[in-house]
PDB file of N, CA and C in Angstrom:
ATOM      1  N   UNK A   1     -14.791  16.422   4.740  1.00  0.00           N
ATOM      2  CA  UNK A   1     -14.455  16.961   3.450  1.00  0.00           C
ATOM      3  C   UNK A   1     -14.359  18.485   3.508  1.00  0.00           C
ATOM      4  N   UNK A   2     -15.427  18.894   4.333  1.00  0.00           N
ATOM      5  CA  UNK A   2     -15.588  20.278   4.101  1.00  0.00           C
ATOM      6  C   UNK A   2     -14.227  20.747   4.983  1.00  0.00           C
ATOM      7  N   UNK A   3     -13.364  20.049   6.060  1.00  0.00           N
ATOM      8  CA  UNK A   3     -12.046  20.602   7.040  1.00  0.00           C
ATOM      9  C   UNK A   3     -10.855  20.303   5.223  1.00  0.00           C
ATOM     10  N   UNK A   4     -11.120  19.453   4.768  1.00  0.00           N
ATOM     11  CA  UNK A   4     -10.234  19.060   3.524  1.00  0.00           C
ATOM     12  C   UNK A   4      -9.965  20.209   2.492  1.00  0.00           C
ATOM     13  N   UNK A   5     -11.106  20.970   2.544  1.00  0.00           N
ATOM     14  CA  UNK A   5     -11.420  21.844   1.152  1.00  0.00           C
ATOM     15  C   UNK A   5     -11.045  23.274   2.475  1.00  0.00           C
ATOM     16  N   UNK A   6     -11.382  23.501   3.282  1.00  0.00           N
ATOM     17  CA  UNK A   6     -10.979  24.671   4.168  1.00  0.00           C
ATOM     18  C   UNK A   6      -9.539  24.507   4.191  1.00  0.00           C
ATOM     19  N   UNK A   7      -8.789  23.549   4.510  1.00  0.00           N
ATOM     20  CA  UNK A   7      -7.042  23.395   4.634  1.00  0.00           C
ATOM     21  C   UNK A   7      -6.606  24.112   3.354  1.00  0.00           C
ATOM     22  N   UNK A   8      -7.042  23.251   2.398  1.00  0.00           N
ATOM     23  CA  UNK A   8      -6.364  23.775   1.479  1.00  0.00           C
ATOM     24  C   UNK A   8      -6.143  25.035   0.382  1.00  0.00           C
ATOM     25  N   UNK A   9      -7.445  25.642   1.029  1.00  0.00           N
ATOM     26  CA  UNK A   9      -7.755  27.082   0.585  1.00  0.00           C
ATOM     27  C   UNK A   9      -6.667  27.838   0.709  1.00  0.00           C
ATOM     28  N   UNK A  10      -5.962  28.577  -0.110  1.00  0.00           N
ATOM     29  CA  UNK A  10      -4.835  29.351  -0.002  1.00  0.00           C
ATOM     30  C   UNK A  10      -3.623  28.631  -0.144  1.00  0.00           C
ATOM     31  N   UNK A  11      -3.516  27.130  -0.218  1.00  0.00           N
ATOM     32  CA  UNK A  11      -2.602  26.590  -0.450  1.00  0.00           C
ATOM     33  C   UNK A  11      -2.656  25.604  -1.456  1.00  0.00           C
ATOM     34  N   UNK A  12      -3.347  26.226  -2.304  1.00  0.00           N
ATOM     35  CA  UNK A  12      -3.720  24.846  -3.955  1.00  0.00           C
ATOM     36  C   UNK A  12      -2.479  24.848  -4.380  1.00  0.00           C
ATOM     37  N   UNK A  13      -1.826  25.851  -4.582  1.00  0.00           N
ATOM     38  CA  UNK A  13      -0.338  25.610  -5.412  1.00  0.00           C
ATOM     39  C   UNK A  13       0.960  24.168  -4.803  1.00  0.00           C
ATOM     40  N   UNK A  14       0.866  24.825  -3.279  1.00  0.00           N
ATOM     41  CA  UNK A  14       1.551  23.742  -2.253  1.00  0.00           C
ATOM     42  C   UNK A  14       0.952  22.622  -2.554  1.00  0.00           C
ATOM     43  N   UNK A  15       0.109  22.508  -2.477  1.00  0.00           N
ATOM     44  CA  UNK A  15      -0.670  21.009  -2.210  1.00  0.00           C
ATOM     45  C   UNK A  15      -0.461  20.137  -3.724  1.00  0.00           C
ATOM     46  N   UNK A  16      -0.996  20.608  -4.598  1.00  0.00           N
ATOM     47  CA  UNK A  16      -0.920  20.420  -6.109  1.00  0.00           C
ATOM     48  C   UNK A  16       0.771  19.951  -6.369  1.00  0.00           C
ATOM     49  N   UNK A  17       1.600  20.694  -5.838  1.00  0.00           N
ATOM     50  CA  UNK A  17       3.386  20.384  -6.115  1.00  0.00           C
ATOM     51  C   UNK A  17       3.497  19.409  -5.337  1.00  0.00           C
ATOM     52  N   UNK A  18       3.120  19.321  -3.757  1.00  0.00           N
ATOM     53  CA  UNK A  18       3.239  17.833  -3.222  1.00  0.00           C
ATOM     54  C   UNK A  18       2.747  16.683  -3.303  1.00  0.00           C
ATOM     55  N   UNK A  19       1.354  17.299  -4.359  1.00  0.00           N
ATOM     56  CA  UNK A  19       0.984  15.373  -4.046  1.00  0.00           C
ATOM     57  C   UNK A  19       1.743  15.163  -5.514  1.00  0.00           C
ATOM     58  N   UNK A  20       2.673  15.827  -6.243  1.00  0.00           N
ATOM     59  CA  UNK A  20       3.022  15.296  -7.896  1.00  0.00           C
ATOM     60  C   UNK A  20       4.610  14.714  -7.389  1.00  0.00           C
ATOM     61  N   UNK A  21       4.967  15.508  -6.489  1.00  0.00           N
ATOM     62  CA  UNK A  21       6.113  15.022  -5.620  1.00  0.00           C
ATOM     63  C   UNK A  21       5.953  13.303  -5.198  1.00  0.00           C
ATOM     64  N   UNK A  22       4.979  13.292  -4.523  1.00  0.00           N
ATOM     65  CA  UNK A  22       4.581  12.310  -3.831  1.00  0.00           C
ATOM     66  C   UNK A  22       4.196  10.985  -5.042  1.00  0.00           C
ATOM     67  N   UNK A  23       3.362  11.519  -6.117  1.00  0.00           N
ATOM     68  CA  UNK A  23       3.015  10.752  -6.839  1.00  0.00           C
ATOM     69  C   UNK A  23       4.036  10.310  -7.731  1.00  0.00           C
ATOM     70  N   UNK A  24       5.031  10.818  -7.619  1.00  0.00           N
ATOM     71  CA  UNK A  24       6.424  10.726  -8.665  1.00  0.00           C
ATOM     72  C   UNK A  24       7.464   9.498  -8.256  1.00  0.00           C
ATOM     73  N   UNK A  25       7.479  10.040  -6.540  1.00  0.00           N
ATOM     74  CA  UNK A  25       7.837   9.036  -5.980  1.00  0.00           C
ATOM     75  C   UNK A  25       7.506   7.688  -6.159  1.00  0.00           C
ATOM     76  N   UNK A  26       6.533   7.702  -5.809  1.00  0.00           N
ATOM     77  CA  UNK A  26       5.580   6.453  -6.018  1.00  0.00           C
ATOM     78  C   UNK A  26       5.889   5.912  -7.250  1.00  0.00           C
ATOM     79  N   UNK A  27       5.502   6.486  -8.729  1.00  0.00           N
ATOM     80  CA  UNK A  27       5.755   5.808  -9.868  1.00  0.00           C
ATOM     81  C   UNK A  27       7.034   4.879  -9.689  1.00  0.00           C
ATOM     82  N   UNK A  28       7.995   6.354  -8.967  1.00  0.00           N
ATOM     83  CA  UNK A  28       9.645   5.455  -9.487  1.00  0.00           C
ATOM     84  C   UNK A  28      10.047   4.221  -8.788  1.00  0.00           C
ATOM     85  N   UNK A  29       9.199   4.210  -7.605  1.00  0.00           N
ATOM     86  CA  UNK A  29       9.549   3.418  -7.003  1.00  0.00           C
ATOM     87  C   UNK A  29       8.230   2.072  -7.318  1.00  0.00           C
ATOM     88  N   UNK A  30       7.478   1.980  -7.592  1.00  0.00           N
ATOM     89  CA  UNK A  30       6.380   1.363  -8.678  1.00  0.00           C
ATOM     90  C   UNK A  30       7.244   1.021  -9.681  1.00  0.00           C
ATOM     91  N   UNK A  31       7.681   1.444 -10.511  1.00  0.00           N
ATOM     92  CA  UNK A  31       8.086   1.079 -12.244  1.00  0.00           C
ATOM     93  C   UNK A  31       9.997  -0.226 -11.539  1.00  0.00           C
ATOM     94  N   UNK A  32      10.643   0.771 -10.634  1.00  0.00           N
ATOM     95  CA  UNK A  32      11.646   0.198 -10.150  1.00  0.00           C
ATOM     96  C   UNK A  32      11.027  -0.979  -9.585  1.00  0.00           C
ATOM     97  N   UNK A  33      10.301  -1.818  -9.266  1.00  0.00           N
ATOM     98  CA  UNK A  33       9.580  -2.580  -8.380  1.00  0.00           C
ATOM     99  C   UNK A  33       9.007  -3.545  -9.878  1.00  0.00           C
ATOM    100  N   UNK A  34       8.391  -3.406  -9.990  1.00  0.00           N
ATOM    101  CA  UNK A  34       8.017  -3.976 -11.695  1.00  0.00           C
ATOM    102  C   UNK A  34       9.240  -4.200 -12.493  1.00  0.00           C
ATOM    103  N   UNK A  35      10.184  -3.306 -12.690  1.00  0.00           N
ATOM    104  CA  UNK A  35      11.541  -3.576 -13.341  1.00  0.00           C
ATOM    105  C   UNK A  35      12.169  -5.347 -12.847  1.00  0.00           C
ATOM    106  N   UNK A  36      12.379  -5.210 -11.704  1.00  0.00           N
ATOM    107  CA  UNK A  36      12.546  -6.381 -10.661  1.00  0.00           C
ATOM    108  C   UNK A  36      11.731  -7.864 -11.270  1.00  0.00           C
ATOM    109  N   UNK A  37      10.544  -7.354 -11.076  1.00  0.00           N
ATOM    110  CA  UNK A  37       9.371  -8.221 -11.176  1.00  0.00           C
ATOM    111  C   UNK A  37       9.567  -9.353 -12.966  1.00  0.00           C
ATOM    112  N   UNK A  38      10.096  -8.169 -13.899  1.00  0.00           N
ATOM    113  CA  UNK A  38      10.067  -8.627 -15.207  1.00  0.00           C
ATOM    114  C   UNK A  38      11.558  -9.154 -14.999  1.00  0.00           C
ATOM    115  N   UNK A  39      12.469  -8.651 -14.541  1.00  0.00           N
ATOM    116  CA  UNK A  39      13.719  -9.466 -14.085  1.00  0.00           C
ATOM    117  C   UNK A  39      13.576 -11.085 -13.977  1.00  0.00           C
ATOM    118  N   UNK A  40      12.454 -11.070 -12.858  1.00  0.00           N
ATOM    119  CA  UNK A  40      12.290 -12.089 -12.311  1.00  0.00           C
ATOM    120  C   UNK A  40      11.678 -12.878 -13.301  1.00  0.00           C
ATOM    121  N   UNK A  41      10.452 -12.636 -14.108  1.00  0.00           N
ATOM    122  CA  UNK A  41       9.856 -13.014 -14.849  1.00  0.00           C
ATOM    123  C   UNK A  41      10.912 -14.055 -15.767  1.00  0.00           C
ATOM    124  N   UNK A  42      11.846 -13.161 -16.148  1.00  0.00           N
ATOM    125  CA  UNK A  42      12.873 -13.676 -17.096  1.00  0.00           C
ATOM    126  C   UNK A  42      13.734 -14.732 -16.791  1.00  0.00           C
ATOM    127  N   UNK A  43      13.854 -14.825 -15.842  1.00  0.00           N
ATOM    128  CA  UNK A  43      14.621 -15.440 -15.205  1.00  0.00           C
ATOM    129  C   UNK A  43      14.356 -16.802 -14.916  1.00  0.00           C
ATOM    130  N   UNK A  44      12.854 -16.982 -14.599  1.00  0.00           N
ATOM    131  CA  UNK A  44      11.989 -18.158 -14.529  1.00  0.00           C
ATOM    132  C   UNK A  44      12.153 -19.019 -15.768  1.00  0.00           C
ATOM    133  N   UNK A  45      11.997 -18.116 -16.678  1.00  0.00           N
ATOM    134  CA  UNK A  45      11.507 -18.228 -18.228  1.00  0.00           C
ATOM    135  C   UNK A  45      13.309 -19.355 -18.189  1.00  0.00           C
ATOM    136  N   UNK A  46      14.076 -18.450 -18.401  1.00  0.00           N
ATOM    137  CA  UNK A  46      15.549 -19.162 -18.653  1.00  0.00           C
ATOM    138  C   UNK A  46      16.146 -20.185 -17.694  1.00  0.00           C
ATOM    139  N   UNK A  47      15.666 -20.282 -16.269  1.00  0.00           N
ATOM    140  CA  UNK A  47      15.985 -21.512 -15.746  1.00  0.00           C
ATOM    141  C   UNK A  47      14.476 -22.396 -16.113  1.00  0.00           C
ATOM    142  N   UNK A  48      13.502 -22.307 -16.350  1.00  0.00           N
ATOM    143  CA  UNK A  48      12.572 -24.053 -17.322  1.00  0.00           C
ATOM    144  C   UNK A  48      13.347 -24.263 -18.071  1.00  0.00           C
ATOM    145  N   UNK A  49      13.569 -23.269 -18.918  1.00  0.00           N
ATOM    146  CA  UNK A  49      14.059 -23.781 -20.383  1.00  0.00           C
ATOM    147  C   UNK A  49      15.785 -24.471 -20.149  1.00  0.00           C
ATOM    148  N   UNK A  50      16.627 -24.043 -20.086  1.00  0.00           N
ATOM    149  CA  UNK A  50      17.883 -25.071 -19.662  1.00  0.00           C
ATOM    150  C   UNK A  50      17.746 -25.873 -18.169  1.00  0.00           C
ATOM    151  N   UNK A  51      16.989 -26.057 -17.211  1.00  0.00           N
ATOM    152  CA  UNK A  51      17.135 -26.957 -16.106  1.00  0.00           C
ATOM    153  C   UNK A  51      16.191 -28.063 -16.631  1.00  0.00           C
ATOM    154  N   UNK A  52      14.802 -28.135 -17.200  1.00  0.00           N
ATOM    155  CA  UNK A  52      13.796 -28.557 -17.499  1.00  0.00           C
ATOM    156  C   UNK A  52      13.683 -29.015 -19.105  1.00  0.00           C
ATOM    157  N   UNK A  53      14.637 -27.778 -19.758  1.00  0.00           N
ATOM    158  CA  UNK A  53      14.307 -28.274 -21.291  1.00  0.00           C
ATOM    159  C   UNK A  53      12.932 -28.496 -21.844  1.00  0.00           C
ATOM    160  N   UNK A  54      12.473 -27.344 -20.966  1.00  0.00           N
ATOM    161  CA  UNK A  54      10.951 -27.301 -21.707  1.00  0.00           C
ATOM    162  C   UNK A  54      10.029 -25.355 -21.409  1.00  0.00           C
ATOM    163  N   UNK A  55       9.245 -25.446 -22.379  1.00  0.00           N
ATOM    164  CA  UNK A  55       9.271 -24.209 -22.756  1.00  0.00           C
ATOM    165  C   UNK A  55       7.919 -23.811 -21.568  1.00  0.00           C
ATOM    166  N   UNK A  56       8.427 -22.228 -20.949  1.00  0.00           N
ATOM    167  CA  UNK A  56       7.611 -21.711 -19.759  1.00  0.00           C
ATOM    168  C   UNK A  56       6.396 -21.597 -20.076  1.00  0.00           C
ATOM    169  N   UNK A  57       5.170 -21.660 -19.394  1.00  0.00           N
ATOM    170  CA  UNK A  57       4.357 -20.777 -19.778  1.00  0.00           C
ATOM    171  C   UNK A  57       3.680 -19.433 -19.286  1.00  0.00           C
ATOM    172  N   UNK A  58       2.523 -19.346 -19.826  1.00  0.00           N
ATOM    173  CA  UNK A  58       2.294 -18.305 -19.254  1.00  0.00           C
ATOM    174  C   UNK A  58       2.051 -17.778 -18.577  1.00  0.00           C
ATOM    175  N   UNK A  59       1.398 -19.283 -17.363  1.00  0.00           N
ATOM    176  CA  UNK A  59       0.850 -19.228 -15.956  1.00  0.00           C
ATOM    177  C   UNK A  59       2.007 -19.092 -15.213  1.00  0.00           C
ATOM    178  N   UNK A  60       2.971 -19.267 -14.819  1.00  0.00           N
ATOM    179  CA  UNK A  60       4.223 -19.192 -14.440  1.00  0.00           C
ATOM    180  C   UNK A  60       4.882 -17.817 -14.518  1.00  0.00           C
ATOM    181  N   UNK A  61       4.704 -17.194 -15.994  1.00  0.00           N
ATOM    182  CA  UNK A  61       4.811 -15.577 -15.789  1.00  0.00           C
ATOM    183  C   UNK A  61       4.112 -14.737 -15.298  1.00  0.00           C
ATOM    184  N   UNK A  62       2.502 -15.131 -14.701  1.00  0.00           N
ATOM    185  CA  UNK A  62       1.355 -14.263 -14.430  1.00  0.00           C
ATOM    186  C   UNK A  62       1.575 -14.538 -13.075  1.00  0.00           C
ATOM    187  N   UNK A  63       2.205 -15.398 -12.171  1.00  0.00           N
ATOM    188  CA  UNK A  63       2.436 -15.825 -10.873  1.00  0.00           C
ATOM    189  C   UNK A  63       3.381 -14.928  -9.901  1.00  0.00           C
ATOM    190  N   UNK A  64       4.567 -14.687 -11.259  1.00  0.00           N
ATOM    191  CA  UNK A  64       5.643 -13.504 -10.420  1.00  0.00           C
ATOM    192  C   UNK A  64       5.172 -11.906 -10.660  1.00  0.00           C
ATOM    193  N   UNK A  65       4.154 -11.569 -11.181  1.00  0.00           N
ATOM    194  CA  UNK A  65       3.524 -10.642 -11.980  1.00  0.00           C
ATOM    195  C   UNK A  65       2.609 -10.529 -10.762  1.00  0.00           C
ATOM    196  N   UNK A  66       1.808 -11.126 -10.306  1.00  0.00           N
ATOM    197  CA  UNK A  66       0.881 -11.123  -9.389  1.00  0.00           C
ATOM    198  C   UNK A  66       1.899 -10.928  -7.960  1.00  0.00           C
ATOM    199  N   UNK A  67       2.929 -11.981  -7.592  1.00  0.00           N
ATOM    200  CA  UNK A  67       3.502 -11.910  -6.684  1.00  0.00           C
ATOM    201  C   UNK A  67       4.133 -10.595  -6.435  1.00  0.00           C
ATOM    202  N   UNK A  68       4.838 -10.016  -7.775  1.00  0.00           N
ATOM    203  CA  UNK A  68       5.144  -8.679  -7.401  1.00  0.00           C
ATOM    204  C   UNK A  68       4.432  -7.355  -7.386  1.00  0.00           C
ATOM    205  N   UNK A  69       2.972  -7.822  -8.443  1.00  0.00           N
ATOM    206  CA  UNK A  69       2.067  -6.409  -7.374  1.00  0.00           C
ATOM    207  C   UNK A  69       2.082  -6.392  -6.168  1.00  0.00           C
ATOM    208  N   UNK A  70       1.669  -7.818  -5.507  1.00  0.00           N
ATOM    209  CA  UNK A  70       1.400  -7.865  -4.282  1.00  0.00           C
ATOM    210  C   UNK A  70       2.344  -7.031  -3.281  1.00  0.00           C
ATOM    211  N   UNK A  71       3.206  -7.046  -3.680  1.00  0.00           N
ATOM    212  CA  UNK A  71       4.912  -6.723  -2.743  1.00  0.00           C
ATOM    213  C   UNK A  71       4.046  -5.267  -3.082  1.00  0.00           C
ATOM    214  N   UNK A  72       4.396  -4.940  -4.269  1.00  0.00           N
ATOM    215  CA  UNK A  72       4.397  -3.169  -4.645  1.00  0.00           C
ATOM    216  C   UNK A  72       3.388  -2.641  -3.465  1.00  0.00           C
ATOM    217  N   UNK A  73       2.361  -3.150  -3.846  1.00  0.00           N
ATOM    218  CA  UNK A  73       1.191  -2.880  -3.174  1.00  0.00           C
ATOM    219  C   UNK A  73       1.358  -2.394  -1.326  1.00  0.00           C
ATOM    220  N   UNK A  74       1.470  -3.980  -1.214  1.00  0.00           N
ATOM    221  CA  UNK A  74       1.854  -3.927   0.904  1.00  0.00           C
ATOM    222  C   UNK A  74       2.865  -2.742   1.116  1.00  0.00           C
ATOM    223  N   UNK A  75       3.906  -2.464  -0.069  1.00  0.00           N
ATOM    224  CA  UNK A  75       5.192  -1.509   0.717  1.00  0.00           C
ATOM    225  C   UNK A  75       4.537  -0.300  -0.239  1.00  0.00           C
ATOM    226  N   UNK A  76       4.492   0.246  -0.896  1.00  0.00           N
ATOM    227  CA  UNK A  76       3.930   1.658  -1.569  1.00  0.00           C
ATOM    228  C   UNK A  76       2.556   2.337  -0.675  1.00  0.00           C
ATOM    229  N   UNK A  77       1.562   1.180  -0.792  1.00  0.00           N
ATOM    230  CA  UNK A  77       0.817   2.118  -0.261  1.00  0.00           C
ATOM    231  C   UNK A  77       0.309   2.376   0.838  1.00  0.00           C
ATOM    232  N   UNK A  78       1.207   1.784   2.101  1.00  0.00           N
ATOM    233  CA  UNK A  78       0.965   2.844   3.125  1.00  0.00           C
ATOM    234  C   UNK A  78       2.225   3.942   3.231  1.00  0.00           C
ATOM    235  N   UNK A  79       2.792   4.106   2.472  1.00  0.00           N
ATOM    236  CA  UNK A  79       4.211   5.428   2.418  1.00  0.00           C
ATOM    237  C   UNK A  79       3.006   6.297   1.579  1.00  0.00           C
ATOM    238  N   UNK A  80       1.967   6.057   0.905  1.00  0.00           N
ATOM    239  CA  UNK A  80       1.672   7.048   0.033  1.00  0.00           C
ATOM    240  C   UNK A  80       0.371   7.558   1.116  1.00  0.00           C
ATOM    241  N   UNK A  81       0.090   6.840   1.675  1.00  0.00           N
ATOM    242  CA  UNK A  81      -1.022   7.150   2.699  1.00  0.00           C
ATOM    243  C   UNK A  81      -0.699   8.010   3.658  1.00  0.00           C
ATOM    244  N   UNK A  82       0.828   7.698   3.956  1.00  0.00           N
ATOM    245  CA  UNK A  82       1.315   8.159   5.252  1.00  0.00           C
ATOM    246  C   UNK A  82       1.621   9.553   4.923  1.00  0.00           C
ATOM    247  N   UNK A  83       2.037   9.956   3.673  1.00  0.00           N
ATOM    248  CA  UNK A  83       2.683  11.111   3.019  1.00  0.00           C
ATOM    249  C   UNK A  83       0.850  12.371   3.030  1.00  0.00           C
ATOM    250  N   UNK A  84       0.034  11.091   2.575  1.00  0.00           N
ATOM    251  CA  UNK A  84      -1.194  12.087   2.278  1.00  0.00           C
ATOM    252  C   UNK A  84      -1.832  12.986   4.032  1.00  0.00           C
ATOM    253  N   UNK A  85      -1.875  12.327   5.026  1.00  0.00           N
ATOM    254  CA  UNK A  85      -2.164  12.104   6.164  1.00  0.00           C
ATOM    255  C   UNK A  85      -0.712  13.044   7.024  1.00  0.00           C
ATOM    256  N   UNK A  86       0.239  13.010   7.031  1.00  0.00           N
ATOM    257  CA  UNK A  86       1.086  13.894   7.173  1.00  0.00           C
ATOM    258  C   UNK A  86       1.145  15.214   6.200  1.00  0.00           C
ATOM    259  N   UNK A  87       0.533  15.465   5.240  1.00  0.00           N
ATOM    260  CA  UNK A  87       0.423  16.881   4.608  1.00  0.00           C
ATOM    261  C   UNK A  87      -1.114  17.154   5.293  1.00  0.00           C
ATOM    262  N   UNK A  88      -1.813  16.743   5.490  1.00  0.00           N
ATOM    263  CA  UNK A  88      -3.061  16.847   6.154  1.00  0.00           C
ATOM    264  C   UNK A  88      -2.437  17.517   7.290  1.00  0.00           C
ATOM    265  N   UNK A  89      -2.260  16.905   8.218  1.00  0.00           N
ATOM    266  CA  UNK A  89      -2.191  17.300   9.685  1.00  0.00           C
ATOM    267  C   UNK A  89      -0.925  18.669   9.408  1.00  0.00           C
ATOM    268  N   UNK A  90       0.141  18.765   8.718  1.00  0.00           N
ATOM    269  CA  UNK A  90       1.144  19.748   8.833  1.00  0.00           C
ATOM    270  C   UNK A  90      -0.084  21.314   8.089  1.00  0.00           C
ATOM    271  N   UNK A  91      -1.023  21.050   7.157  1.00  0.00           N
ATOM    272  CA  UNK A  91      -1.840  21.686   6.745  1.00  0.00           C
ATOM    273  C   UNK A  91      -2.660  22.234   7.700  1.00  0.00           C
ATOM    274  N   UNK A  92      -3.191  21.453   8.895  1.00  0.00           N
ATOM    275  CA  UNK A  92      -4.312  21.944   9.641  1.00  0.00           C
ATOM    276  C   UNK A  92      -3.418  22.371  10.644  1.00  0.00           C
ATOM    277  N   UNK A  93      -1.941  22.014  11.086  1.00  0.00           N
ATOM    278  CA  UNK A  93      -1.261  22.913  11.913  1.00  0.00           C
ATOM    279  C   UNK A  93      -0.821  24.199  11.598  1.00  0.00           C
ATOM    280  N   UNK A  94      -0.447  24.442  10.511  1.00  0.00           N
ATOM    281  CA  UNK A  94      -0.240  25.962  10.057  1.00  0.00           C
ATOM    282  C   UNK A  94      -1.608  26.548   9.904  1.00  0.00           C
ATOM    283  N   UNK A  95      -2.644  26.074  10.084  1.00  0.00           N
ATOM    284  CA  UNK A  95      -3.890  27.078   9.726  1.00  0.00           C
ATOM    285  C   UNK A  95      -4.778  27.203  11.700  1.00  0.00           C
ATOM    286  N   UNK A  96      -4.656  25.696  12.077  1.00  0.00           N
ATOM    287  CA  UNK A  96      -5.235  26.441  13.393  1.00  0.00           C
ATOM    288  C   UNK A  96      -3.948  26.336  14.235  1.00  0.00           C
ATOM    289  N   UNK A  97      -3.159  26.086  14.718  1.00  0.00           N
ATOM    290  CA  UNK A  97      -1.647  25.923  15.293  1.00  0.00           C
ATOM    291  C   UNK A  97      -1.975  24.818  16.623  1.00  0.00           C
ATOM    292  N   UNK A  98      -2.894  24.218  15.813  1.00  0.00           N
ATOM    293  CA  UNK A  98      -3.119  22.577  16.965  1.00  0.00           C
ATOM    294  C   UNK A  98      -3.746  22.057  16.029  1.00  0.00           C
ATOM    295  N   UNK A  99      -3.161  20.811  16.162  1.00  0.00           N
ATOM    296  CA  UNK A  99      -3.622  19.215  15.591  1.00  0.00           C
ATOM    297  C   UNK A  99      -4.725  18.554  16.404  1.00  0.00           C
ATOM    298  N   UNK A 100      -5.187  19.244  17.300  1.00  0.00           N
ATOM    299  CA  UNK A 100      -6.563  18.207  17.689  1.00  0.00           C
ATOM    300  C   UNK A 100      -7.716  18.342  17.310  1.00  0.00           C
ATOM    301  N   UNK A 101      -8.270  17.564  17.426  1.00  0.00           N
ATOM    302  CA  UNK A 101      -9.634  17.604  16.512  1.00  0.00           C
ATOM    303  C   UNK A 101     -10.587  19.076  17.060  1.00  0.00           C
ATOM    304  N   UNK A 102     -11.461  19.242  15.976  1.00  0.00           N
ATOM    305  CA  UNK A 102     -12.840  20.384  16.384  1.00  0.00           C
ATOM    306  C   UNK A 102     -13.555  20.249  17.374  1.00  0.00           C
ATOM    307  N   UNK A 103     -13.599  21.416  18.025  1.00  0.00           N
ATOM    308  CA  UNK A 103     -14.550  20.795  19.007  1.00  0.00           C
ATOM    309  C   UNK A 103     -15.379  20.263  18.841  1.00  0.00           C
ATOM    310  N   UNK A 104     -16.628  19.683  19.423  1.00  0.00           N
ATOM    311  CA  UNK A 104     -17.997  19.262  19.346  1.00  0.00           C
ATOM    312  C   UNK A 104     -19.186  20.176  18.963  1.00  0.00           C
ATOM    313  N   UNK A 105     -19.676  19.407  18.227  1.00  0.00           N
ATOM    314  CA  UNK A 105     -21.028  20.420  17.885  1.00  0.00           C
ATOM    315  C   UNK A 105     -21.713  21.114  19.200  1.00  0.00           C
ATOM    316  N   UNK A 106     -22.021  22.408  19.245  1.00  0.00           N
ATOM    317  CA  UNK A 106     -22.910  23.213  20.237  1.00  0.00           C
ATOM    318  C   UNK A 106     -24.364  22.420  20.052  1.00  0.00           C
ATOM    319  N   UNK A 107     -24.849  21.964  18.987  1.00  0.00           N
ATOM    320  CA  UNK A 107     -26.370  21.509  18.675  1.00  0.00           C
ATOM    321  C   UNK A 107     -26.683  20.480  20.092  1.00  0.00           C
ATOM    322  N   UNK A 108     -27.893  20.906  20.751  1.00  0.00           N
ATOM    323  CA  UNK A 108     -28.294  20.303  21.704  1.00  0.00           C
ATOM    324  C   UNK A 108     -28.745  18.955  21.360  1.00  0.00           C
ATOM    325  N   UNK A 109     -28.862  18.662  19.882  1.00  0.00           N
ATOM    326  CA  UNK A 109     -30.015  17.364  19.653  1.00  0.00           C
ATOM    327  C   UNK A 109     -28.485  16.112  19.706  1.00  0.00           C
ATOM    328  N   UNK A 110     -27.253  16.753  19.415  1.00  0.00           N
ATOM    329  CA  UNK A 110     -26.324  15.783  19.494  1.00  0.00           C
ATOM    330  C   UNK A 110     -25.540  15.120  20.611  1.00  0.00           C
ATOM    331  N   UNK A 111     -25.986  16.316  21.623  1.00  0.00           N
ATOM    332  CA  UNK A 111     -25.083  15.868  23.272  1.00  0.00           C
ATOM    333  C   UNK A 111     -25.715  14.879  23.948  1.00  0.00           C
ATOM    334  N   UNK A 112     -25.320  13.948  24.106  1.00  0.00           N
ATOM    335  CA  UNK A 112     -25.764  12.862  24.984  1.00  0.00           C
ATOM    336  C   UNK A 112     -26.342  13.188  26.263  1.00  0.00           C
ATOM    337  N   UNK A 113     -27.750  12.573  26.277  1.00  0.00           N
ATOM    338  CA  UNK A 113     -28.837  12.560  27.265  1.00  0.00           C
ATOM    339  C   UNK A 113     -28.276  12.678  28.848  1.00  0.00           C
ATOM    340  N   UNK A 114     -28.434  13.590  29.408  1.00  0.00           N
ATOM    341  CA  UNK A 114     -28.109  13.289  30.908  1.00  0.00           C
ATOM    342  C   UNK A 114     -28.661  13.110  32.339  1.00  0.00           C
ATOM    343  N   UNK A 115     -28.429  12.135  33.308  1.00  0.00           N
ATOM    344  CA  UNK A 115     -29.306  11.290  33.620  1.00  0.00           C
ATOM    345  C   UNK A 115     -29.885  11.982  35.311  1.00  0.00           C
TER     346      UNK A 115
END
């Protein structure tokens, strides 16, 4: 947390515009994804009623409702993960100009015993 809050020191403005970027994305492509979903919903609804001649219910609408979080879910959120985790690392490259991790603690009580 504390490498999280050091990155972004000097760059709240950047960071703040990309994750609304990022989060925008997401909605549209969230709400577009749900749009679909109630498509579908409807659609169910109007083939019972003329193939079946009998009226949908509600378990049947909560099924494509569920089915299409599920979708949203598996494809959104690792693009939103991937987006968070790639501003991370492009963050800690402009501040130390390497992506590999910190060194190791100097503290003697943490270095493994040697034999």
């Amino acid at each position: 947390m504390k490498e999280s809050i050091r990155l972004v020191s000097g760059n709240w403005w950047r960071t703040f515009g990309t994750l609304c970027i990022i989060n925008l994305i997401y909605l549209i492509f969230s709400f577009l994804l749900n749009l679909i979903g109630v498509g579908l919903n409807i659609l169910l609804i109007v083939i019972t009623e003329i193939l079946f001649n009998q009226v949908a219910t509600k378990s049947q609408g909560t099924y494509v409702v569920l089915i299409t979080s599920g979708i949203i879910i598996t494809i959104l959120y690792p693009f939103y993960y991937a987006c968070i985790m790639a501003m991370f690392y492009d963050f800690r490259l402009k501040k130390n100009k390497d992506i590999s991790l910190p060194p190791a603690s100097s503290d003697p009580s943490t270095e493994p015993p040697t034999a």
